[in-house]
Protein backbone atom coordinates (compact mmCIF):
# COMPACT_ATOMS: atom_id res chain seq x y z
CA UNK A 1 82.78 92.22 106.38
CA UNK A 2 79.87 94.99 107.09
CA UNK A 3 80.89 94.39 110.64
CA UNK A 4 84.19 95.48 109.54
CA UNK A 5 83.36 98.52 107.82
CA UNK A 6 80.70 99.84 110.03
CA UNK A 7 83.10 99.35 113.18
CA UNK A 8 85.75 100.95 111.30
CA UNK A 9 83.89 104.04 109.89
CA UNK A 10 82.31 105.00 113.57
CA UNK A 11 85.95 104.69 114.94
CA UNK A 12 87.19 107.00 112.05
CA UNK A 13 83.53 109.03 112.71
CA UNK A 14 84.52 109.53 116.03
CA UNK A 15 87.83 110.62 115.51
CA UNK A 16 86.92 113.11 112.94
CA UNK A 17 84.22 114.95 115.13
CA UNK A 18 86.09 114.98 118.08
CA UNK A 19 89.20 116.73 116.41
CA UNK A 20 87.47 119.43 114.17
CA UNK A 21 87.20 120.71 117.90
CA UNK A 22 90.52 121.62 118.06
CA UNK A 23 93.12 124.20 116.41
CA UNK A 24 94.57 122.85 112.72
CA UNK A 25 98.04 121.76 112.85
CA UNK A 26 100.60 120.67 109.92
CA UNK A 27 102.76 118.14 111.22
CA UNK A 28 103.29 114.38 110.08
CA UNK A 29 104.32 111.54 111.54
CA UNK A 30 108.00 110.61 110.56
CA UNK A 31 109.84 107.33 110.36
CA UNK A 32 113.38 106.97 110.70
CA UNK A 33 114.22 107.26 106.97
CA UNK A 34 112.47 110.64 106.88
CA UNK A 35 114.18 111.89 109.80
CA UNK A 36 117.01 111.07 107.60
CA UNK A 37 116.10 112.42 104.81
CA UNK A 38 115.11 116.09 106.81
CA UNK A 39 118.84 115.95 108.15
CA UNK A 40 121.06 118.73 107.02
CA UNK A 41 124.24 116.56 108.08
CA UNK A 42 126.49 115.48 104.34
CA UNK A 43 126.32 111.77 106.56
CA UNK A 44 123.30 110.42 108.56
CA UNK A 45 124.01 107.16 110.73
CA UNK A 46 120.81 105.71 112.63
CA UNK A 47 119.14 102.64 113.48
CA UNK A 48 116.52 100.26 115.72
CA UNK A 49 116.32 97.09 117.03
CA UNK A 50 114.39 94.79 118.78
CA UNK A 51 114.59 91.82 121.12
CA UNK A 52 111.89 89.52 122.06
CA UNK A 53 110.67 86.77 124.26
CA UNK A 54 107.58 84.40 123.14
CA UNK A 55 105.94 82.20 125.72
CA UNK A 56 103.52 79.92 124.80
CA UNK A 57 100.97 79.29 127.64
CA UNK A 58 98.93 76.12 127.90
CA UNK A 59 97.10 74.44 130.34
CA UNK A 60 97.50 71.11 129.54
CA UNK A 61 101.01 71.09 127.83
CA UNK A 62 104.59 72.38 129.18
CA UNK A 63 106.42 74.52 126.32
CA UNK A 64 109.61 76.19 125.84
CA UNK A 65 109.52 79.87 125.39
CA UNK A 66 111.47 81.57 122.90
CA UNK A 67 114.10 84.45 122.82
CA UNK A 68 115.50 86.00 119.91
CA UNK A 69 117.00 89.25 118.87
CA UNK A 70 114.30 90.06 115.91
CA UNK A 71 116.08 92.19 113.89
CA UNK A 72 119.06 94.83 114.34
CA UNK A 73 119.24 97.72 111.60
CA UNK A 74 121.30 100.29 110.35
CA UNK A 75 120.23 103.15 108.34
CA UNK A 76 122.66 105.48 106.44
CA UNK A 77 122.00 108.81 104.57
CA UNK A 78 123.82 110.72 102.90
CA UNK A 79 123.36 114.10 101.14
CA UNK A 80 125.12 114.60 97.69
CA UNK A 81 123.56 118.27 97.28
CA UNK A 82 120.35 120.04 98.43
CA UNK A 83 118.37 118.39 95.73
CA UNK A 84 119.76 114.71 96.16
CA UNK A 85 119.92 112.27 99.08
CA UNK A 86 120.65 108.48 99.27
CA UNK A 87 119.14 105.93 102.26
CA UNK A 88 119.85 102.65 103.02
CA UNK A 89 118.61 100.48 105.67
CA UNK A 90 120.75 97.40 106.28
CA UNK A 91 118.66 94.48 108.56
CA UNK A 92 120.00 91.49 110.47
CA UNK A 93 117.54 89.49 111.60
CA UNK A 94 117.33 86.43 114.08
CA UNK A 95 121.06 87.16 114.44
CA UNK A 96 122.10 85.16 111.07
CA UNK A 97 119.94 86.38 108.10
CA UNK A 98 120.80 89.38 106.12
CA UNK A 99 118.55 91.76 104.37
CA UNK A 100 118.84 95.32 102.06
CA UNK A 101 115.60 96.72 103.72
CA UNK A 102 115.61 100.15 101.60
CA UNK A 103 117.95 101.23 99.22
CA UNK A 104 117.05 104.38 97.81
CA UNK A 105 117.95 107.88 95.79
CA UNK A 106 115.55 110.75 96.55
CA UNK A 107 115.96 113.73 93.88
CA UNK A 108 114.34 116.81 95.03
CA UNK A 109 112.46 118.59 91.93
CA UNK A 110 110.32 121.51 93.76
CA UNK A 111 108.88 122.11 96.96
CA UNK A 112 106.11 119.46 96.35
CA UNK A 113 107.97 116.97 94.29
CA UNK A 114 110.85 114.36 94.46
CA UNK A 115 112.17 111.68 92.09
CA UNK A 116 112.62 108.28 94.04
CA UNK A 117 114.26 105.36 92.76
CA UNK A 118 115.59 102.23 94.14
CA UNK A 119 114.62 99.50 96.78
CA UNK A 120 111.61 100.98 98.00
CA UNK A 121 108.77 100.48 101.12
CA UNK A 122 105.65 99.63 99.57
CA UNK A 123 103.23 102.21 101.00
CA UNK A 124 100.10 100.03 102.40
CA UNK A 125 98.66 100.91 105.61
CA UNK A 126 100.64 102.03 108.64
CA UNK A 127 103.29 99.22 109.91
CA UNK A 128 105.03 98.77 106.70
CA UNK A 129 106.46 102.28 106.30
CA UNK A 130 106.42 103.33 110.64
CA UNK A 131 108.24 99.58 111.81
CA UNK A 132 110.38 100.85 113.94
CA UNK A 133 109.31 99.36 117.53
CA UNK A 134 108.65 102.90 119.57
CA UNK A 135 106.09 103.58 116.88
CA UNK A 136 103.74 100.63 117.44
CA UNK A 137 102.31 99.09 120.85
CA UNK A 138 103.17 95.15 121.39
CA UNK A 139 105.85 93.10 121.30
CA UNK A 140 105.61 91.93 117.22
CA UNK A 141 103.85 94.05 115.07
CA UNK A 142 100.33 93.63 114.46
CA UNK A 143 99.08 90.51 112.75
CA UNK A 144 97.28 92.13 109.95
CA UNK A 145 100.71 93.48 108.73
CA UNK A 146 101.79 89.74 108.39
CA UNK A 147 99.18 88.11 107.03
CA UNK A 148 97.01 90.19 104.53
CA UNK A 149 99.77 93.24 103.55
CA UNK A 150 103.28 91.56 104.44
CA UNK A 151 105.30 93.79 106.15
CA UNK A 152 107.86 94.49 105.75
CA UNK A 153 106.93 94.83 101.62
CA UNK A 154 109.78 96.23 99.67
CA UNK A 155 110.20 95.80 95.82
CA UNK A 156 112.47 98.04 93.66
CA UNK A 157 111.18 100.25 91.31
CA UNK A 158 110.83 104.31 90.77
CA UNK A 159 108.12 107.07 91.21
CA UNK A 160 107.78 110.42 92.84
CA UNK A 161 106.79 111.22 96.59
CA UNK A 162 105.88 114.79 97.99
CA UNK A 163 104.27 116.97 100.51
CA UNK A 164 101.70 119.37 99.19
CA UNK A 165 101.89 121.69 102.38
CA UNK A 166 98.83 124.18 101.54
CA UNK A 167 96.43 120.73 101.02
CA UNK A 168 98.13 119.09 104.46
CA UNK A 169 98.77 116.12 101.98
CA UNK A 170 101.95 113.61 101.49
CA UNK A 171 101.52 111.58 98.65
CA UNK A 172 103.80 108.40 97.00
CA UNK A 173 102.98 106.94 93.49
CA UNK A 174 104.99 104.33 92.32
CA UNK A 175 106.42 101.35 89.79
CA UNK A 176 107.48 98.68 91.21
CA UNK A 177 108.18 94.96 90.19
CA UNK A 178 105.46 92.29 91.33
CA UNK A 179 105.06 89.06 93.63
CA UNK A 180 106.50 86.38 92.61
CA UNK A 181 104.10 84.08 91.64
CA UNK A 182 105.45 80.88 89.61
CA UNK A 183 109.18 80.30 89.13
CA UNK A 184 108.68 76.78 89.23
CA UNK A 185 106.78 76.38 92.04
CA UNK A 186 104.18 78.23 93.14
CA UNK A 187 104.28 81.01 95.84
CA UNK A 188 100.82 81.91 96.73
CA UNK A 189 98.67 79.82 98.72
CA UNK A 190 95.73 79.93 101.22
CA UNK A 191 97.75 79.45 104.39
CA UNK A 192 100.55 82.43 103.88
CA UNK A 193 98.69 84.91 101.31
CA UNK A 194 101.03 86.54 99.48
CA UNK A 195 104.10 86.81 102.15
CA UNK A 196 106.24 84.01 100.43
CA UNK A 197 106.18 86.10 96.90
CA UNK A 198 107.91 88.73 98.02
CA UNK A 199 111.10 89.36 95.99
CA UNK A 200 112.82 91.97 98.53
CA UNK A 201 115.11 93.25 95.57
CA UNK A 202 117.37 89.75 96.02
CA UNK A 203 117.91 89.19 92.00
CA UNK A 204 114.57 90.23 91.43
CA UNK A 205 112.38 89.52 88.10
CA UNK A 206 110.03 91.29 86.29
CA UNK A 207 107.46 90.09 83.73
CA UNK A 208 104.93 93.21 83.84
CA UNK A 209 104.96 96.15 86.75
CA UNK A 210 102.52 97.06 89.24
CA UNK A 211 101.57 100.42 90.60
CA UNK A 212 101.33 101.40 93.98
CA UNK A 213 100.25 104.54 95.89
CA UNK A 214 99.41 106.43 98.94
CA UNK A 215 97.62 109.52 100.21
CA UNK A 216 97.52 110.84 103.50
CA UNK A 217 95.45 113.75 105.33
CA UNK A 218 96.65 115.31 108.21
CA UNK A 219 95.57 118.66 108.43
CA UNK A 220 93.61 118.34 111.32
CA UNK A 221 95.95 118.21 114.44
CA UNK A 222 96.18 115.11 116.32
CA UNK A 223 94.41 113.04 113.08
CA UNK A 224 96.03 111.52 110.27
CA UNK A 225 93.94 109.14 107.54
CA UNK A 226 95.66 107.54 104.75
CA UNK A 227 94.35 106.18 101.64
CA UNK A 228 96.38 103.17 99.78
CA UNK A 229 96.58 101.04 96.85
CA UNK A 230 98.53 98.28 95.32
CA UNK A 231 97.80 96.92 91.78
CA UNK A 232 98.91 95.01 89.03
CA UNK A 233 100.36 90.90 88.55
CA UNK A 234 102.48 88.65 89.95
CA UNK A 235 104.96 87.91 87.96
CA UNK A 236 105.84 84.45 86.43
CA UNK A 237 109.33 83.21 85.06
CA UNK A 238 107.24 81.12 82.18
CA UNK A 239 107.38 83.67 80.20
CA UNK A 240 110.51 84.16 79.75
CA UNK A 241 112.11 83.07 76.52
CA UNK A 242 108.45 82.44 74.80
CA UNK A 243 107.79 83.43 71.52
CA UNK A 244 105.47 86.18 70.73
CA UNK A 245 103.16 84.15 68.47
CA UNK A 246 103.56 81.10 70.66
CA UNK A 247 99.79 80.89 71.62
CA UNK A 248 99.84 77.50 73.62
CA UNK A 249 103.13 78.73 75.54
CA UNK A 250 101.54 82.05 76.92
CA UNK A 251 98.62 80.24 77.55
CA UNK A 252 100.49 78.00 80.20
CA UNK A 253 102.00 81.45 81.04
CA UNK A 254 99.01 83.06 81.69
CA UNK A 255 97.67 80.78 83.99
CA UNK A 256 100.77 80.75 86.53
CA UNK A 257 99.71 84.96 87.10
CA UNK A 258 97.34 85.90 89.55
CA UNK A 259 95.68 89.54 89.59
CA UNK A 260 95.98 91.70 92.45
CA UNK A 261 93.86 94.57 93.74
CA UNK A 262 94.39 95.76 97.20
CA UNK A 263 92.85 98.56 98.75
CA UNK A 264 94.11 100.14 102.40
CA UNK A 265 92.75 102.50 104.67
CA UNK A 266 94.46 103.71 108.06
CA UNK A 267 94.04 106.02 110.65
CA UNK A 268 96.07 107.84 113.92
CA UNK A 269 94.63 109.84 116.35
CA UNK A 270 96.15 111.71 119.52
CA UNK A 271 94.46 113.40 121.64
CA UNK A 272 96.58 114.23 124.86
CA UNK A 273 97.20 110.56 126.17
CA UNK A 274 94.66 109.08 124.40
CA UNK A 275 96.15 107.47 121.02
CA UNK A 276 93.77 105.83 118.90
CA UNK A 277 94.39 103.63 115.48
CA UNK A 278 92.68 101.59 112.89
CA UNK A 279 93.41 99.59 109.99
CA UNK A 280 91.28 97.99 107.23
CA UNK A 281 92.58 95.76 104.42
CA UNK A 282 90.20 94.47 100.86
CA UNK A 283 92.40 92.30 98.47
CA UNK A 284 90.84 91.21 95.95
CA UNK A 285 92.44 88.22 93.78
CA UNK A 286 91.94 87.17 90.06
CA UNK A 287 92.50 84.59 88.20
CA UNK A 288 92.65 81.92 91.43
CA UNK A 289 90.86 79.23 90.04
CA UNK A 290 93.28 78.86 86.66
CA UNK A 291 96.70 79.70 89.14
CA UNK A 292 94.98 76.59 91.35
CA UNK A 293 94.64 74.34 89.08
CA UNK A 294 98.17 75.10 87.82
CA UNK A 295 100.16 75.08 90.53
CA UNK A 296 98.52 72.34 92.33
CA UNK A 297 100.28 68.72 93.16
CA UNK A 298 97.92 67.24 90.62
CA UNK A 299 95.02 67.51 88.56
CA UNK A 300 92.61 66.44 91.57
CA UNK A 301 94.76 68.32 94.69
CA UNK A 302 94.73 72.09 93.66
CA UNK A 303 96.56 75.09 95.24
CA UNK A 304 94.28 76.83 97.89
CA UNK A 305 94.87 80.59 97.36
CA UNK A 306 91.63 82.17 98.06
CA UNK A 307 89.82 85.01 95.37
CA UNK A 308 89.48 87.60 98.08
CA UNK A 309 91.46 88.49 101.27
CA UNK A 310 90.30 91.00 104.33
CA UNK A 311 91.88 92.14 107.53
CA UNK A 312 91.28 94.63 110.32
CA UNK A 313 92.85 96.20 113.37
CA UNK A 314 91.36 98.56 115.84
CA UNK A 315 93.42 99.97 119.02
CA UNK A 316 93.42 102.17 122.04
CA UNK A 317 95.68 103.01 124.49
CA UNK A 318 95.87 105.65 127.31
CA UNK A 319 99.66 107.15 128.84
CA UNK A 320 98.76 107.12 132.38
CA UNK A 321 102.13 109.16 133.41
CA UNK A 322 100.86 112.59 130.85
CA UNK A 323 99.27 113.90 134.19
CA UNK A 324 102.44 113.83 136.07
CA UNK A 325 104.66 116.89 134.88
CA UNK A 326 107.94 115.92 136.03
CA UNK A 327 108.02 111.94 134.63
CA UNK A 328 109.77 111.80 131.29
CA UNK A 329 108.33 108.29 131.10
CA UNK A 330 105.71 106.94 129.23
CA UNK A 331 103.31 104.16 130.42
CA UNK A 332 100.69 103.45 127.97
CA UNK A 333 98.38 100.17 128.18
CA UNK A 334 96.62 99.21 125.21
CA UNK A 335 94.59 97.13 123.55
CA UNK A 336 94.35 95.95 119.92
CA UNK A 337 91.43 93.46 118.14
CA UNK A 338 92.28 92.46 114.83
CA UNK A 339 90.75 89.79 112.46
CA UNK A 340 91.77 88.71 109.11
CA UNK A 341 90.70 86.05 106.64
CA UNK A 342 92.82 84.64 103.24
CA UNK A 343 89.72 82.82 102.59
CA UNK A 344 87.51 85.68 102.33
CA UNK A 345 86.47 84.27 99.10
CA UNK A 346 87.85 81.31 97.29
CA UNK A 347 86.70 80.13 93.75
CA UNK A 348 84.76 76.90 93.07
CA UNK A 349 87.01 74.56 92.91
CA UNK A 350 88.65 74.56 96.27
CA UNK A 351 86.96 74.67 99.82
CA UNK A 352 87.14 77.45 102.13
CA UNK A 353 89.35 76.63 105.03
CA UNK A 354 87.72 78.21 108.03
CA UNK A 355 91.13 78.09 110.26
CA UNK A 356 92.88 81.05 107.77
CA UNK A 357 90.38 83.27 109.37
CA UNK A 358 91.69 84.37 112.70
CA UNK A 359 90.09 86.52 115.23
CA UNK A 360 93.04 88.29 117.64
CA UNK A 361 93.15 90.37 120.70
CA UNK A 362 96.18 91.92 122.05
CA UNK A 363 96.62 93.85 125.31
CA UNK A 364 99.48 94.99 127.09
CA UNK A 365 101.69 97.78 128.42
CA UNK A 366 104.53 100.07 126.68
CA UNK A 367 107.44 101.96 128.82
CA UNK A 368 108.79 104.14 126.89
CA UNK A 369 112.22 105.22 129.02
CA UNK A 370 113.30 107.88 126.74
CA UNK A 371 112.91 108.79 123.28
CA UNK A 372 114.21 106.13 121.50
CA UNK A 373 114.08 102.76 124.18
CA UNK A 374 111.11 101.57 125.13
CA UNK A 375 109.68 98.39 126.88
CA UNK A 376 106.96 95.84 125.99
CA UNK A 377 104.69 93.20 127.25
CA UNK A 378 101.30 92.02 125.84
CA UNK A 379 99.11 88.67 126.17
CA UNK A 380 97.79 87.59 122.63
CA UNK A 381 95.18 85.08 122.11
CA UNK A 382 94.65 83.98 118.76
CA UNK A 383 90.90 81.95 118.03
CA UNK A 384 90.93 80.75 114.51
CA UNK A 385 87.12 80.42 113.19
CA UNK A 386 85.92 77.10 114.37
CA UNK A 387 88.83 76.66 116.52
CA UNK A 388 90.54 76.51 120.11
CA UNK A 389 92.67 79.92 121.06
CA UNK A 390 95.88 79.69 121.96
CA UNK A 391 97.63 82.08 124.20
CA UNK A 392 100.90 83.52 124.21
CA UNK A 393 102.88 86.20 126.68
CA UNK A 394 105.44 88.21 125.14
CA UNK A 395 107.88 90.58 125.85
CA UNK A 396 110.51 92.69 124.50
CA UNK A 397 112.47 95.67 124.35
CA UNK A 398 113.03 98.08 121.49
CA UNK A 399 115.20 101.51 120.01
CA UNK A 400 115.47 103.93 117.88
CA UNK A 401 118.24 106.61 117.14
């Protein structure tokens, strides 16, 4: 972990000296739901995609590779007045499964302020709000974003969201439902983190809300640094129905909740064709031991959700074509080393399993043909602590309109 945040604070060092060097700027970065939002059109129509091919390579085994059209979206705005907007982003993914992605109304109070409400992005690090695949470099999105904060994290719930121009600041603050933790079964565990409890707004419940927030910097052109949280419990269906003075009963509740605490830090950097960005996760989990216990098959086999999750990413990348006025095109090669653990911690009664800490490094090239279509390729090997890497070629192509 100090390896973590030393490499992580020279990187953002680094990028901090080298831009004070140049003139300020205000500008953001912009996803495709604020491009919406910024439109002056009464209807907005937009949308990505991606489509992907996985092979795995090994040496002493033949494998299939894979091919599969990832996910298709359509995003729709439209603008009731000045003040009030509504988004939706509508996902198929692997051709057959259907998602609401973002559902959202956005009421416009002052310059500074704006009501949101609805199915809503939770705003942790970079990949889970900026998904669309000309915004990132490889194939699938960074590993981090799947493991430790699991992208893509929506929840419903309301809050306000703004731009404080003068302080080059956006900020989001909201209240959202939780994780599912226990409806039944439980949903945590070592292996996945927290990616199975998310509810995705699909007849979502709520036994007590959690608070999430961002803040992001970029007054300094070429850099922007955000700042996240996420906070609160997961939520557990034993509750329902139980009476107030039932002290046994919320007992047994209590103990299917688990605590969470996550902290995020992220930054971009451009500087002509060099593009530079980092990511560091801390989650930290209460409550594990009593949840393990709980949940597990038996008295003797507990659950195997760790107290205390960590992840990282680092990445650089270069577009070769800037120095060549008259190509549209870029060509950037890149490289990305992550490394995340769900067993940064675990309580007592359960053993660390080293394999749920992963060490990951990611190189390869992105085309982008135009704004708005680009094409991938990376190698990834993957060396889980204590064991043998695996290796897998990928590529894909992606757009955005």
């Amino acid at each position: 972990m100090k390896r973590i945040l030393f490499f992580s604070a020279l990187l953002l060092s680094a990028m901090f000296l080298n831009a004070q060097t140049l003139e300020q700027e205000k500008a953001t970065y912009q996803n495709l739901a604020d491009q919406l939002l910024s439109s002056k059109s009464k209807l907005t129509i937009g949308g990505y995609g991606e489509v992907h091919y996985h092979q795995p390579l090994n040496s002493d085994v033949r494998q299939n590779g894979e091919l599969d059209v990832h996910r298709m979206v359509m995003l729709f705005g439209y603008q009731f007045s000045e003040r009030t907007q509504f988004v939706t982003e509508l996902e198929f993914e692997h051709v057959s499964e259907v998602y609401v992605e973002q559902a959202f109304l956005q009421h416009k109070i002052n310059k500074s302020i704006n009501f949101r409400g609805g199915l809503l992005l939770i705003p942790m690090g970079i990949v889970n709000e900026y998904h669309e695949p000309t915004t990132f470099n490889g194939v699938e999105r960074p590993l981090v974003d799947n493991k430790i904060a699991p992208t893509t994290w929506r929840e419903i719930g309301f809050g306000l969201a703004g731009n404080i121009q003068p302080a080059s600041l956006k900020y989001q603050a909201y209240v959202v439902n939780g994780f599912n933790g226990y409806d039944g079964t439980a949903k945590l565990n070592g292996k996945n983190g927290l990616r199975s409890g998310r509810q995705k707004g699909a007849s979502s419940y709520i036994s007590s809300p959690n608070f999430t927030g961002k803040v992001e910097y970029y007054g300094i052109r070429g850099l922007n640094i955000g700042l996240s949280g996420y906070f609160g419990d997961t939520q557990s269906k034993l509750y329902n129905g139980i009476a107030k003075d039932n002290d046994a009963a919320l007992a047994k509740a209590d103990s299917s909740v688990v605590g969470i605490s996550m902290i995020g830090l992220d930054a971009r950097y451009n500087l002509k064709g060099l593009q530079l960005r980092g990511q560091l996760y801390s989650v930290s989990l209460s409550n594990t031991n009593e949840y393990n216990r709980f949940t597990g098959k038996n008295k003797t086999t507990p659950n195997d959700l760790g107290s205390r999750m960590s992840g990282y990413y680092v990445e650089a990348g270069y577009n070769v074509f800037r120095h060549f006025e008259k190509v549209k095109t870029e060509l950037v090669p890149f490289v990305r080393l992550e490394g995340y653990d769900t067993h940064a911690d675990v309580e007592s009664n359960i053993t660390r399993n080293q394999s749920y800490k992963n060490s990951v490094v990611t190189a390869g090239l992105t085309l982008k043909l135009a704004q708005g279509a680009v094409l991938k390729t990376d190698m990834q090997w993957v060396k889980p602590d204590g064991g043998s890497t695996t290796k897998v070629f990928s590529a894909g192509l992606g757009v955005m309109f």
